[in-house]
Protein backbone atom coordinates (compact mmCIF):
# COMPACT_ATOMS: atom_id res chain seq x y z
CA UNK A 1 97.07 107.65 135.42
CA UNK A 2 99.57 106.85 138.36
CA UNK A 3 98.08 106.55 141.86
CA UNK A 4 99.86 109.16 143.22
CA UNK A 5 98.47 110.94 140.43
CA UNK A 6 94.95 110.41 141.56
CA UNK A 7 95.54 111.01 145.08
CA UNK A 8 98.15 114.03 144.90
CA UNK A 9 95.82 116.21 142.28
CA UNK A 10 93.76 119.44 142.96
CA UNK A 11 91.27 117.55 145.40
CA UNK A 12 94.63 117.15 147.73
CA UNK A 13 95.22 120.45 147.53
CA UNK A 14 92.06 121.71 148.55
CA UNK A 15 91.64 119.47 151.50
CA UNK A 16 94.77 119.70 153.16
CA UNK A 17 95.11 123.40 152.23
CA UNK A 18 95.35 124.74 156.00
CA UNK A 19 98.62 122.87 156.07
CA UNK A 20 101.18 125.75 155.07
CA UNK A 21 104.54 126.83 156.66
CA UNK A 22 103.63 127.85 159.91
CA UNK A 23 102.71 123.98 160.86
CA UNK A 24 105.43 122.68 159.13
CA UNK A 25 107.48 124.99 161.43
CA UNK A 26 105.59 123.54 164.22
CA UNK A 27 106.66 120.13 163.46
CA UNK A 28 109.62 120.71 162.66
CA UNK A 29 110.31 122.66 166.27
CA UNK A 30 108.69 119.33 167.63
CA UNK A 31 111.28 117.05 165.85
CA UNK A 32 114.59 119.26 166.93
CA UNK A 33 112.52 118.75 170.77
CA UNK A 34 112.39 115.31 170.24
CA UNK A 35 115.70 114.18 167.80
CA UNK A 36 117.95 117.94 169.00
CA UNK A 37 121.23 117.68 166.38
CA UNK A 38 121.36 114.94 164.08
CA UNK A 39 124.78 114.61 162.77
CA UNK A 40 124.47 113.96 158.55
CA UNK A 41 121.75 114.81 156.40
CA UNK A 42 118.01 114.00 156.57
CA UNK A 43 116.18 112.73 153.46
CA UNK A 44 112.53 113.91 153.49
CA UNK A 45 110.55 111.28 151.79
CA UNK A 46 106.94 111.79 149.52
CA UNK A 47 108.12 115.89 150.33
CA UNK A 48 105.30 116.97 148.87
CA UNK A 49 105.55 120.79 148.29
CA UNK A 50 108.09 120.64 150.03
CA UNK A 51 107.80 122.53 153.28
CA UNK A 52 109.51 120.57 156.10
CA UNK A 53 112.13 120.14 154.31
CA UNK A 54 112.77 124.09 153.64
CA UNK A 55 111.89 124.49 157.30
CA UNK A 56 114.30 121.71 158.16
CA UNK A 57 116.86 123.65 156.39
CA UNK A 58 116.34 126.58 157.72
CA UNK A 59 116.34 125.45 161.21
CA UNK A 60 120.32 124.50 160.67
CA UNK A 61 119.70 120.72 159.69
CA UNK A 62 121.62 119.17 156.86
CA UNK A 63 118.48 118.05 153.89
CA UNK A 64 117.23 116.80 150.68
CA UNK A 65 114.06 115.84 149.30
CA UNK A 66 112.51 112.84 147.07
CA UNK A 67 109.20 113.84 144.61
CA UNK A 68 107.63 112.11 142.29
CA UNK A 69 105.97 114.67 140.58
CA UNK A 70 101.92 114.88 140.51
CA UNK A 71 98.91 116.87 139.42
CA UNK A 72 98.93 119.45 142.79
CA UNK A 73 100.48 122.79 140.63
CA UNK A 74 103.93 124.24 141.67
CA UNK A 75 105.71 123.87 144.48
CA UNK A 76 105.43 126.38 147.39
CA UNK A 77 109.45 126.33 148.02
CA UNK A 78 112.08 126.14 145.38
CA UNK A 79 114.27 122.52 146.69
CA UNK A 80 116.98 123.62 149.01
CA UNK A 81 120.45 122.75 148.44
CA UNK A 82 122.11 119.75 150.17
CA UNK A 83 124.85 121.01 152.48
């Protein structure tokens, strides 16, 4: 079994389960405070289930997304296009 495997399975999801889409919408309102328009697209790293980057899109920024895939069930957002 891969690391990311071990560390990414159900045990994840169960401890960092209060982390949903209104706190990635909370960081993501911190980084337009801090970075305001970025000119090109982000890539989101390790996404996860992908909700900064789906809150990143939505908030007008240019995105994609790198995953491996683990153990932790579906995603919570289907990946948003690239624009």
């Amino acid at each position: 079994m891969a690391w990311y495997q071990e560390w990414f399975g159900e045990e994840y999801l169960e401890l960092y389960s209060h982390r949903d889409e209104t706190e990635a919408r909370e960081q993501v309102a911190f980084f337009r405070s801090q970075c305001g328009d970025i000119h090109g697209p982000i890539l989101d790293l390790a996404c996860g289930m992908g909700r900064h980057i789906h809150e990143l899109t939505a908030s007008g920024y240019q995105g994609t997304h790198r995953i491996r895939p683990h153990a932790g069930g579906p995603r919570r957002h289907a990946p948003p296009a690239v624009r």
